[in-house]
Protein backbone atom coordinates (compact mmCIF):
# COMPACT_ATOMS: atom_id res chain seq x y z
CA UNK A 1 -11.28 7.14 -4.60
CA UNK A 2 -10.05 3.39 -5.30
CA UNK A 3 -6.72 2.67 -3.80
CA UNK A 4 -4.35 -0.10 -3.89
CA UNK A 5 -1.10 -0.95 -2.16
CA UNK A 6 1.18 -3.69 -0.74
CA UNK A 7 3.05 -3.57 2.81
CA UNK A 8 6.31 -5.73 3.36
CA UNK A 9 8.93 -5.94 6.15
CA UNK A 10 12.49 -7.40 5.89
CA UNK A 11 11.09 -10.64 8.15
CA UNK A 12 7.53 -10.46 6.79
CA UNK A 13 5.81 -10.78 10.53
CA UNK A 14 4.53 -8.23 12.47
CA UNK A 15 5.24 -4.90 10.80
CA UNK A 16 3.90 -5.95 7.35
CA UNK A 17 0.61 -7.05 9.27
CA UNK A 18 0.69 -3.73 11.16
CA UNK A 19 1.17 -1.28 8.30
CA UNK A 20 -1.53 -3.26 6.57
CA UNK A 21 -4.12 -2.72 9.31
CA UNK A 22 -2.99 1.32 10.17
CA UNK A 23 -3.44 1.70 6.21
CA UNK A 24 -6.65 0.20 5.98
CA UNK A 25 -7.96 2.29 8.71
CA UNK A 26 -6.74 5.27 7.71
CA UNK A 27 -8.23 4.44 3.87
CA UNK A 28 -11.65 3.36 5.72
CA UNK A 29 -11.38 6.77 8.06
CA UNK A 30 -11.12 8.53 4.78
CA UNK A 31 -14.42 6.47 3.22
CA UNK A 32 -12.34 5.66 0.42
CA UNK A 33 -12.30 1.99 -1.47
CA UNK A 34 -9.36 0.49 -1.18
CA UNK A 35 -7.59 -3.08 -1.36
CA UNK A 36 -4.18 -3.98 0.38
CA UNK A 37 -1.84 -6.89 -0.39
CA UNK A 38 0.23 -8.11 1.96
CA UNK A 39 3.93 -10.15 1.16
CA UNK A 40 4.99 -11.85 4.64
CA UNK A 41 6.58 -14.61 5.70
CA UNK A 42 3.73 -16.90 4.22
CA UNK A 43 3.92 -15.80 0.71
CA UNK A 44 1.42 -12.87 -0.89
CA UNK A 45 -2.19 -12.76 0.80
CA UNK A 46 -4.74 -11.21 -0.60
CA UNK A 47 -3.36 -10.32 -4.32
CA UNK A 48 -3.88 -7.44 -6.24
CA UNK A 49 -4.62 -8.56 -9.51
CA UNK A 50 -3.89 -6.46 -13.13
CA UNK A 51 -7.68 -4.80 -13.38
CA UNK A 52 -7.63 -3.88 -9.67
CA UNK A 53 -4.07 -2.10 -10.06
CA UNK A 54 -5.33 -0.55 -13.64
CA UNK A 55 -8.62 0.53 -12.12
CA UNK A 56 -6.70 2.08 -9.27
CA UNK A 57 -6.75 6.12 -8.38
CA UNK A 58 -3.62 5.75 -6.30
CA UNK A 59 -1.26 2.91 -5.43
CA UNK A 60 0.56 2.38 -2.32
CA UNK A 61 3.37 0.68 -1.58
CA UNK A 62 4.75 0.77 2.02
CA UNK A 63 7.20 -1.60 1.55
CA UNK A 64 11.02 -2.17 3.05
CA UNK A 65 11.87 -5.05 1.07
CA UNK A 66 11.99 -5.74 -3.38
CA UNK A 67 8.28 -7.15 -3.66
CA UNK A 68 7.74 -9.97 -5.97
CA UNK A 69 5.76 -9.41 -8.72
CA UNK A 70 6.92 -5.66 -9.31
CA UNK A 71 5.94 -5.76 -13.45
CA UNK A 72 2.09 -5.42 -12.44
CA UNK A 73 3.05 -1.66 -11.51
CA UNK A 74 5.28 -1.23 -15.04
CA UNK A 75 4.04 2.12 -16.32
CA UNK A 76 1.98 3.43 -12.97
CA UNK A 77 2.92 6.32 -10.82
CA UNK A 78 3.94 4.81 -7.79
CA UNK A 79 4.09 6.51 -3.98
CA UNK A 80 6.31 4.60 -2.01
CA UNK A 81 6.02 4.99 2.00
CA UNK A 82 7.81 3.90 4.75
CA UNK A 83 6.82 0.78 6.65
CA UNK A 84 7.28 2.26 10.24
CA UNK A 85 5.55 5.83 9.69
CA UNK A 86 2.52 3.71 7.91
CA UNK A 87 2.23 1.80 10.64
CA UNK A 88 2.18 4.90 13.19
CA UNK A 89 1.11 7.62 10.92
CA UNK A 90 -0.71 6.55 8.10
CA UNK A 91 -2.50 9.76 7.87
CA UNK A 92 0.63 11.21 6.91
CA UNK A 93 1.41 8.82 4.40
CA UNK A 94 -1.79 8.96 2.73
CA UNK A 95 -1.27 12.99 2.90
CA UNK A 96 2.04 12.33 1.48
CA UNK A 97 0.59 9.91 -1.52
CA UNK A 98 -2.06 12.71 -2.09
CA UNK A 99 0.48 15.15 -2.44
CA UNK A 100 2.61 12.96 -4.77
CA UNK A 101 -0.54 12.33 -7.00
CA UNK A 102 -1.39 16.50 -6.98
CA UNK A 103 -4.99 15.68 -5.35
CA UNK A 104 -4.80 17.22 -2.20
């Protein structure tokens, strides 16, 4: 399972960071391949680019905030979670993203 996905918070600090690294884990528990962007307060880090989000099995986005560069998901089935329960439940968004996808 490849999976992609972006985190962003209203001030782009701590929660963005946070939801990044409960995701991760969560994706890493699960021994599945996986690639998170994050859009804080310093811009995009680590950028999903157009083959990584094509090649994807499942994209991600636990964002609070519009995200820029929204036209790379155009045409994708999108799950979209919730900042604060990715950050302390990510199990139950990725359960949630399964569901959404009809893989579980």
């Amino acid at each position: 399972m490849y999976v992609v996905g972006i985190t962003a918070c209203p001030t782009g600090i701590a929660h963005t960071y946070m939801a990044q690294e409960s995701l991760e884990k969560e994706l890493e528990k699960r021994g599945w391949e996986y690639k998170i962007e994050t859009q804080g307060s310093i811009g995009i880090e680590n950028q999903l680019d157009q083959d990584e989000v094509d090649r994807a099995d499942m994209i991600i986005l636990c964002v609070s905030i519009q995200i820029e560069e929204q036209e790379r998901f155009d045409g994708k089935k999108v799950f979209y979670g919730d900042v604060d329960e990715c950050i302390s439940f990510p199990n139950r968004v990725v359960d949630k993203a399964l569901d959404f996808y009809n893989m579980k």
